[in-house]
Protein backbone atom coordinates (compact mmCIF):
# COMPACT_ATOMS: atom_id res chain seq x y z
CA UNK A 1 0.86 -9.04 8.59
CA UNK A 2 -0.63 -5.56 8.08
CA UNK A 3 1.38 -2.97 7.07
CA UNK A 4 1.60 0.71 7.60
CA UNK A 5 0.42 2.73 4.64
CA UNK A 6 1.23 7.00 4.90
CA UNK A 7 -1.98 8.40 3.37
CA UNK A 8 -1.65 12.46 2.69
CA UNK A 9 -4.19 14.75 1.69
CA UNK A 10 -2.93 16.88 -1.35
CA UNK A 11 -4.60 19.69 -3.20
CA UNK A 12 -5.19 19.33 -6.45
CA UNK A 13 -2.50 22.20 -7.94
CA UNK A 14 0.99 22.07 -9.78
CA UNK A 15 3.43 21.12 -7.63
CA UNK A 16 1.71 19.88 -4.92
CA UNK A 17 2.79 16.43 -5.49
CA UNK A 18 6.55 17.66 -5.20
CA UNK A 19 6.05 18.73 -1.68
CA UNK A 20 6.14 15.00 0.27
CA UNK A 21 8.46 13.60 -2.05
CA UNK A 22 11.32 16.41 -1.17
CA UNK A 23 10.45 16.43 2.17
CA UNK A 24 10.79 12.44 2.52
CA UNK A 25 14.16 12.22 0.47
CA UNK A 26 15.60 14.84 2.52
CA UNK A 27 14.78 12.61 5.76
CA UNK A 28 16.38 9.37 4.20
CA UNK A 29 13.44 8.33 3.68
CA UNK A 30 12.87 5.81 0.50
CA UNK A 31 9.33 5.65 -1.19
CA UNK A 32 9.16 2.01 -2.54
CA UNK A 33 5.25 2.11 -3.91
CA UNK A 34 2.82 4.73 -3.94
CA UNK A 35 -0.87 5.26 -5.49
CA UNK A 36 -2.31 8.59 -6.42
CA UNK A 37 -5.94 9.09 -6.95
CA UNK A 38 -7.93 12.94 -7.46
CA UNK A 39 -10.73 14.79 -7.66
CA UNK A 40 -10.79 18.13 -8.94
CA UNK A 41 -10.08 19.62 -5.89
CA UNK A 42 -7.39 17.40 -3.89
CA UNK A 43 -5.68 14.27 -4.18
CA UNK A 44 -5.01 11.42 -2.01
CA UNK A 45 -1.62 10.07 -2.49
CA UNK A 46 -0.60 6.94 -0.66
CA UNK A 47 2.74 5.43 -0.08
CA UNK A 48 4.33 2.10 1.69
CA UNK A 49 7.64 3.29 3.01
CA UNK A 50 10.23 1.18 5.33
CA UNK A 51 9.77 4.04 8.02
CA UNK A 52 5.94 5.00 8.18
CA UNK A 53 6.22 6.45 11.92
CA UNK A 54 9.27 8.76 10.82
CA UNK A 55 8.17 9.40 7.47
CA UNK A 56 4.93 10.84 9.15
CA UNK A 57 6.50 13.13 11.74
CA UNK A 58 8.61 14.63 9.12
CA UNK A 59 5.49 14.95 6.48
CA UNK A 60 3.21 16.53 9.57
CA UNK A 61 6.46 19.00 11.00
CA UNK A 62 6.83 19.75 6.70
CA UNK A 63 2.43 20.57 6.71
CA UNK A 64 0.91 17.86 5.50
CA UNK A 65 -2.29 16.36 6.38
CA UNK A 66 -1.18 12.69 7.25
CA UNK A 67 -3.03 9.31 8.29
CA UNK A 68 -1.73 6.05 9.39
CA UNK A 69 -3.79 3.41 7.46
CA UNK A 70 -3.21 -0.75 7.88
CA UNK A 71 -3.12 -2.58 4.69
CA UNK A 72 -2.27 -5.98 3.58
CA UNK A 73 -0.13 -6.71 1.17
CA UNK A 74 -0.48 -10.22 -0.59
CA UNK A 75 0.89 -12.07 -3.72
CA UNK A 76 -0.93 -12.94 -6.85
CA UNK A 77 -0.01 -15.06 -9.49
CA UNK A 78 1.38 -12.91 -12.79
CA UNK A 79 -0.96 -14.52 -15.80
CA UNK A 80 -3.87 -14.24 -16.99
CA UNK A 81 -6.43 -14.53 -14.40
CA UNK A 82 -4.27 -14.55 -11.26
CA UNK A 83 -6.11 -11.61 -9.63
CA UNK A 84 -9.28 -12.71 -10.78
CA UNK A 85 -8.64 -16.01 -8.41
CA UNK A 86 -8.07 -14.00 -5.49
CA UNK A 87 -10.61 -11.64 -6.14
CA UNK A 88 -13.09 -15.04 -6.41
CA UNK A 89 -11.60 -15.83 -2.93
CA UNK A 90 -12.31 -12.36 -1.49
CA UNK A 91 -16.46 -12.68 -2.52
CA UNK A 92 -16.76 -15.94 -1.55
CA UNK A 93 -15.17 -15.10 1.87
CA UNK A 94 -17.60 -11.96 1.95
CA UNK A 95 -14.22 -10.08 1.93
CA UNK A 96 -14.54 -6.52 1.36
CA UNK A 97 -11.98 -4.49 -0.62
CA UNK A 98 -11.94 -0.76 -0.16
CA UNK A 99 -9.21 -0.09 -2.63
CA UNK A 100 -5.77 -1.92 -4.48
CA UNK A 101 -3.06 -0.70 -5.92
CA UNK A 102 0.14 -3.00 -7.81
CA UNK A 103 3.52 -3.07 -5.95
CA UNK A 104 6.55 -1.57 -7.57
CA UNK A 105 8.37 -4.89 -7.58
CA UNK A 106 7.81 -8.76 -8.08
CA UNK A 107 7.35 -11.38 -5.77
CA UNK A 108 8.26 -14.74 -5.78
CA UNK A 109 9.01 -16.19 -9.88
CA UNK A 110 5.48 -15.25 -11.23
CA UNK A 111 3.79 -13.45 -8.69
CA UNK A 112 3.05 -10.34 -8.18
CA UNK A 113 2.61 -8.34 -5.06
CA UNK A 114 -0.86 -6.13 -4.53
CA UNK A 115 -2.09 -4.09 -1.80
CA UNK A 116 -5.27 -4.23 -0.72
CA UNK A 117 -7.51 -1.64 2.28
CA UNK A 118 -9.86 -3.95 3.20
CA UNK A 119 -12.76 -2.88 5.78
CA UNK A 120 -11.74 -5.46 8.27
CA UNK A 121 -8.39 -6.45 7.58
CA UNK A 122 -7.97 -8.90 10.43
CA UNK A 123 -10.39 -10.84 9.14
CA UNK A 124 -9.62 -10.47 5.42
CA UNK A 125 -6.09 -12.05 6.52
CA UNK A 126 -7.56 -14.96 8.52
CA UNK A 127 -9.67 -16.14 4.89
CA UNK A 128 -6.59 -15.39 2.83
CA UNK A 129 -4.41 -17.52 4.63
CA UNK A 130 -7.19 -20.47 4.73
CA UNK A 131 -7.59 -20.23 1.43
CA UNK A 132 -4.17 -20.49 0.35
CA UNK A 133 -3.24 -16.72 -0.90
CA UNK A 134 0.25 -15.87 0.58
CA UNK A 135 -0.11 -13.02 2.92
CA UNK A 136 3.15 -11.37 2.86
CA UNK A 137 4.36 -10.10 6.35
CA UNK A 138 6.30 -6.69 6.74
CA UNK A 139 9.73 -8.14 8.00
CA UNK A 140 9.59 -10.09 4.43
CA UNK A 141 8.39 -7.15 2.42
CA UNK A 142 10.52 -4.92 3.82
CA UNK A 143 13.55 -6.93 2.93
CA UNK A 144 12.46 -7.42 -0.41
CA UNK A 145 12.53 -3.32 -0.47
CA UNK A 146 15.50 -1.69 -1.77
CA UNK A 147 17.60 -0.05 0.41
C-alpha cells in the first residue's frame, strides 16, 4: 500500500528543473504526478513514477541528489469538505501528516486521489483502512497511470 515517491534535491536556478525531466523522458520513463516546493536556495521536487528504482539510477548516473521516500496514496471525496473528513480522521487517529500533494488524475466518480508522507505510514494505513478511507494500493494506481 505504500508507494515509492523519487524525491531530488534541486538548486534553486533557471533551468534546473529541466534537468530530471530530460533525463527521465529519455529513459522511458513517464512522470504521472509531481510536487515542487523552494526556498531561495534549492528546491525539492517530488515525483510518483511507474519505475521509481530505474527512474533513480538514471537520475543518480545523470547527478542528481535522489531519495527513495514511502508514501500513501488515498482517495478523497471531490466536494466540499471531502478532505476536511479525512483530515478529521487523521487527528482523531493521532495521524501525523508531514506533507500532501493532489494527484494528476481522478479516482473513482467523485473522488479524488491525494498523497500523503506521513511520519509512520504503517500505522497511518492501519487507521485509514478502519476508518473507512480507501487506501489505494500501487498495482491499482499504477494501472490507473497512463502508459
Amino acid at each position: 500500500m505504500k508507494i515509492q515517491q523519487i524525491s531530488l534535491f534541486l538548486e534553486n536556478k533557471t533551468g534546473r528543473l529541466s534537468v530530471p525531466c530530460k533525463v527521465l523522458a529519455e529513459a522511458g520513463i513517464n512522470i504521472v504526478t509531481l510536487s515542487l516546493a523552494d526556498t531561495q536556495q534549492f528546491g525539492i521536487m517530488r515525483l510518483i513514477v511507474k519505475e521509481p528504482a530505474k527512474a533513480k539510477e538514471v537520475l543518480t548516473k545523470a547527478g542528481c541528489v535522489v531519495n527513495l521516500t514511502e508514501v500513501v496514496a488515498i482517495e478523497v471525496s471531490d466536494e466540499p469538505g471531502g478532505l476536511a473528513k479525512v483530515l478529521e480522521v487523521m487527528e482523531q487517529r493521532q495521524i501525523n501528516v508531514e506533507y500532501m500533494y493532489a494527484f494528476t488524475f481522478r479516482g473513482q466518480q467523485d473522488k479524488a486521489v491525494l498523497v500523503f508522507r506521513f511520519e509512520n505510514p504503517d500505522h497511518a494505513i492501519t487507521q485509514l483502512q478502519a476508518a473507512g478511507v480507501n487506501v489505494i494500493e500501487p498495482v491499482e494506481l499504477y494501472g490507473r497511470m497512463p502508459k
